[in-house]
Protein backbone atom coordinates (compact mmCIF):
# COMPACT_ATOMS: atom_id res chain seq x y z
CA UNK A 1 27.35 13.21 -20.26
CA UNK A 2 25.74 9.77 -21.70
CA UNK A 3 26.87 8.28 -18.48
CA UNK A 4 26.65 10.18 -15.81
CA UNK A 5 22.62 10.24 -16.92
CA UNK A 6 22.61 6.50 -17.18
CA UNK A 7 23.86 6.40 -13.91
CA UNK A 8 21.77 8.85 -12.36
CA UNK A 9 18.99 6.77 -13.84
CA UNK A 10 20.93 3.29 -12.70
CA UNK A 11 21.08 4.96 -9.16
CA UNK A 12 17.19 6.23 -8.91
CA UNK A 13 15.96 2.72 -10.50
CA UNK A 14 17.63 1.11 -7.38
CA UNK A 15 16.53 3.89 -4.89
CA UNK A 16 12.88 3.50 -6.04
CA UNK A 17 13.09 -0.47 -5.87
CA UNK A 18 13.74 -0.07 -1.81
CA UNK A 19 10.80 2.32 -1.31
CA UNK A 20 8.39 4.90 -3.23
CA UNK A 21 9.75 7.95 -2.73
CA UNK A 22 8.78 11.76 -3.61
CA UNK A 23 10.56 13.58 -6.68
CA UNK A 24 12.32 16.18 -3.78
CA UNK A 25 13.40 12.80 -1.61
CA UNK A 26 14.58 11.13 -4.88
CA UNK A 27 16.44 14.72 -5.98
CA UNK A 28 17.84 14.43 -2.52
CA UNK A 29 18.80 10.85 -3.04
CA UNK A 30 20.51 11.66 -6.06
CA UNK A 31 22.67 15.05 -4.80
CA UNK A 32 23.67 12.73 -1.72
CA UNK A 33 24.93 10.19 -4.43
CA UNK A 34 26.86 13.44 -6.28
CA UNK A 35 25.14 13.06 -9.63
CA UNK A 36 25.12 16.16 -11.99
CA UNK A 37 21.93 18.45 -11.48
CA UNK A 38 21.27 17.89 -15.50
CA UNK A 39 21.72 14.34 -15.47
CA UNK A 40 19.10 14.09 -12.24
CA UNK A 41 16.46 16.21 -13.71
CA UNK A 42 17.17 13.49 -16.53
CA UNK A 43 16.43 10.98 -14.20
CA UNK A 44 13.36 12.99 -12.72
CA UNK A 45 11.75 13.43 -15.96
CA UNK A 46 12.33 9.80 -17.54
CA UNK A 47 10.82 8.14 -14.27
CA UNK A 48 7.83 9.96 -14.08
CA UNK A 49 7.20 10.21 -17.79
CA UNK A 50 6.89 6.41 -17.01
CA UNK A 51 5.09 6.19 -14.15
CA UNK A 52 7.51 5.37 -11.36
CA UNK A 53 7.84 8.58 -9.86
CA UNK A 54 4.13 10.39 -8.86
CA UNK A 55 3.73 12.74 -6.24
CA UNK A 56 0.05 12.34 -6.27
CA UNK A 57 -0.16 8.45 -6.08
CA UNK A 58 2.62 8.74 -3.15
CA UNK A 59 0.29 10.90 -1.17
CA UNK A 60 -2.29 9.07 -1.42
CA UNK A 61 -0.85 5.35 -1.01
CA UNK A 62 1.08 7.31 2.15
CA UNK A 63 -2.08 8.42 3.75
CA UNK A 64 -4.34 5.45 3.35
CA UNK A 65 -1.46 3.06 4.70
CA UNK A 66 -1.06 5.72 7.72
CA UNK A 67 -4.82 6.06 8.57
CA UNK A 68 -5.22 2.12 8.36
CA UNK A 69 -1.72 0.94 10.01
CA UNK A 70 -1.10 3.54 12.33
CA UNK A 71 -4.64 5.41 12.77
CA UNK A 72 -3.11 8.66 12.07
CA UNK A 73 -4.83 11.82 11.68
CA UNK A 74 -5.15 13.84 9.12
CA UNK A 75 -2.99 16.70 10.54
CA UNK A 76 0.13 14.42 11.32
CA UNK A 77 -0.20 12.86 7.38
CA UNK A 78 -0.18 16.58 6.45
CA UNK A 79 2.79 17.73 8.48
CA UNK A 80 4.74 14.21 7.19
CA UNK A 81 3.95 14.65 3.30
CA UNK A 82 4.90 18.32 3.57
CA UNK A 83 8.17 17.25 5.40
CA UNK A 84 8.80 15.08 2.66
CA UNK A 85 8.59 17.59 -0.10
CA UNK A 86 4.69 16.68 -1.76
CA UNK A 87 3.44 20.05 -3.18
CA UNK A 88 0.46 21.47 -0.80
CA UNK A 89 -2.48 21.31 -3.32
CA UNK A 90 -2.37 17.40 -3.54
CA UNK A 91 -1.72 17.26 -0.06
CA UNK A 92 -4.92 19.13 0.49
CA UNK A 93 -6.62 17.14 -1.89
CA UNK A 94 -5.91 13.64 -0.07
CA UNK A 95 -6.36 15.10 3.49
CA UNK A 96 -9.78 16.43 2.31
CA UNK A 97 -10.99 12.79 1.31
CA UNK A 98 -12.28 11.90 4.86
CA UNK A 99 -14.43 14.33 6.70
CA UNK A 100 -14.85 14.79 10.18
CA UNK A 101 -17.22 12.41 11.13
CA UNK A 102 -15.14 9.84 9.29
CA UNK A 103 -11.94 11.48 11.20
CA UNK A 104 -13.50 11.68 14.85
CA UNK A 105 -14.64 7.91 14.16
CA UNK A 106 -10.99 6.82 13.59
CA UNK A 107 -9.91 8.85 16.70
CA UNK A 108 -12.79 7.17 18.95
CA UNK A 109 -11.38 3.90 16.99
CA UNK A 110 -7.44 4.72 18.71
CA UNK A 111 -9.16 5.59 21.53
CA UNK A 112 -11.04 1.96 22.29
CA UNK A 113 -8.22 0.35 21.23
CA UNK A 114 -5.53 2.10 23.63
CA UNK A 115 -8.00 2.91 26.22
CA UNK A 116 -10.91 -0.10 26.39
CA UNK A 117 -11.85 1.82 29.66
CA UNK A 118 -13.19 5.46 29.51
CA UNK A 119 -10.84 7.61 31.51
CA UNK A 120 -12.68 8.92 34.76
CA UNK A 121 -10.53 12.24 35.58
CA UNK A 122 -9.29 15.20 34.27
CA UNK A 123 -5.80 13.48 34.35
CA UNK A 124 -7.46 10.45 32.55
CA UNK A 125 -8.79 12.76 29.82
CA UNK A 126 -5.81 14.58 29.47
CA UNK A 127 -3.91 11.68 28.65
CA UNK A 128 -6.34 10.38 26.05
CA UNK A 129 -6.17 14.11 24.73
CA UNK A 130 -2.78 14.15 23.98
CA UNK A 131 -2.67 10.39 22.85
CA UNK A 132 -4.82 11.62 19.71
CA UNK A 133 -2.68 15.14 19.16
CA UNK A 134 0.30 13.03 18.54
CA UNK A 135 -1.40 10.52 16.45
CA UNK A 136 -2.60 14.11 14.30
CA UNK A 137 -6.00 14.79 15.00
CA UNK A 138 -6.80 18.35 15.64
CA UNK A 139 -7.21 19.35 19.25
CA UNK A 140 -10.85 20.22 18.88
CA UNK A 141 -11.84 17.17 17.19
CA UNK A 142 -9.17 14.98 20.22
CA UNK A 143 -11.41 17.19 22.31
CA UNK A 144 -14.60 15.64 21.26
CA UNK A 145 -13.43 11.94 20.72
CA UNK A 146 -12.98 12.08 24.01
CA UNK A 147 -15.81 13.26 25.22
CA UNK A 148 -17.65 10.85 23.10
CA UNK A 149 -15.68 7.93 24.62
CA UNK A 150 -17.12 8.64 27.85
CA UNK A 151 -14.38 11.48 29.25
């Protein structure tokens, strides 16, 4: 049983060296590898009794790279950490860290950036529309970006 922890342990060590990860991806990580459900809630519990495993630190060092690489909205970092197993109360707690004037200000940013030139039809508008749905903003607040950025 000593070893099959130690390599559980061996195995999540290496998995978390590549990229963070959540406890449910590194679980995941670990089945796929066939380790023993004991010796990977071993694993689970040693890694974040020492830090390297945090839900809450993922979430947030997943949405601030997201909203300042990609531009995404708050909705499509929501959607992602829940896909990737984060429990909903810390997801709501780092989607609720920018409000809506800071989120419709990032939208308006995607917007200038991928459209310097205001659209000037409904077609035009549409497009931009649907530009900031996929990047996650909510369709009232794509709505209003656009608007704003002359639509």
């Amino acid at each position: 049983m000593q070893d099959e922890d130690q390599r559980a342990l061996d195995l999540a060590y290496r998995a978390l060296g590549r990229r963070e990860r959540t406890v449910v991806e590194l679980r995941a990580y670990l089945e796929d590898k066939h380790a023993e459900p004991a010796a990977i809630e071993h694993a689970v519990a040693e890694l974040t009794a020492a830090g390297f495993l945090d839900d809450a630190r993922f979430a947030q060092r997943f949405a601030e790279d997201k909203r300042t690489l990609e531009r995404w909205g708050n909705d499509r970092i929501e959607r992602t950490l829940l896909r990737r197993g984060v429990p909903a109360p810390l997801i709501a707690e780092v989607v609720s860290t920018r409000d809506r004037t800071e989120e419709l200000d990032a939208a308006l940013a995607v917007l200038a950036q991928r459209m310097p030139e205001p659209p000037v039809d409904d077609r035009g508008r549409d497009r931009a529309w649907r530009l900031l749905v996929r990047k996650g903003y909510e369709p009232e607040l794509a709505y209003d970006a656009v608007r704003a950025h002359g639509g």
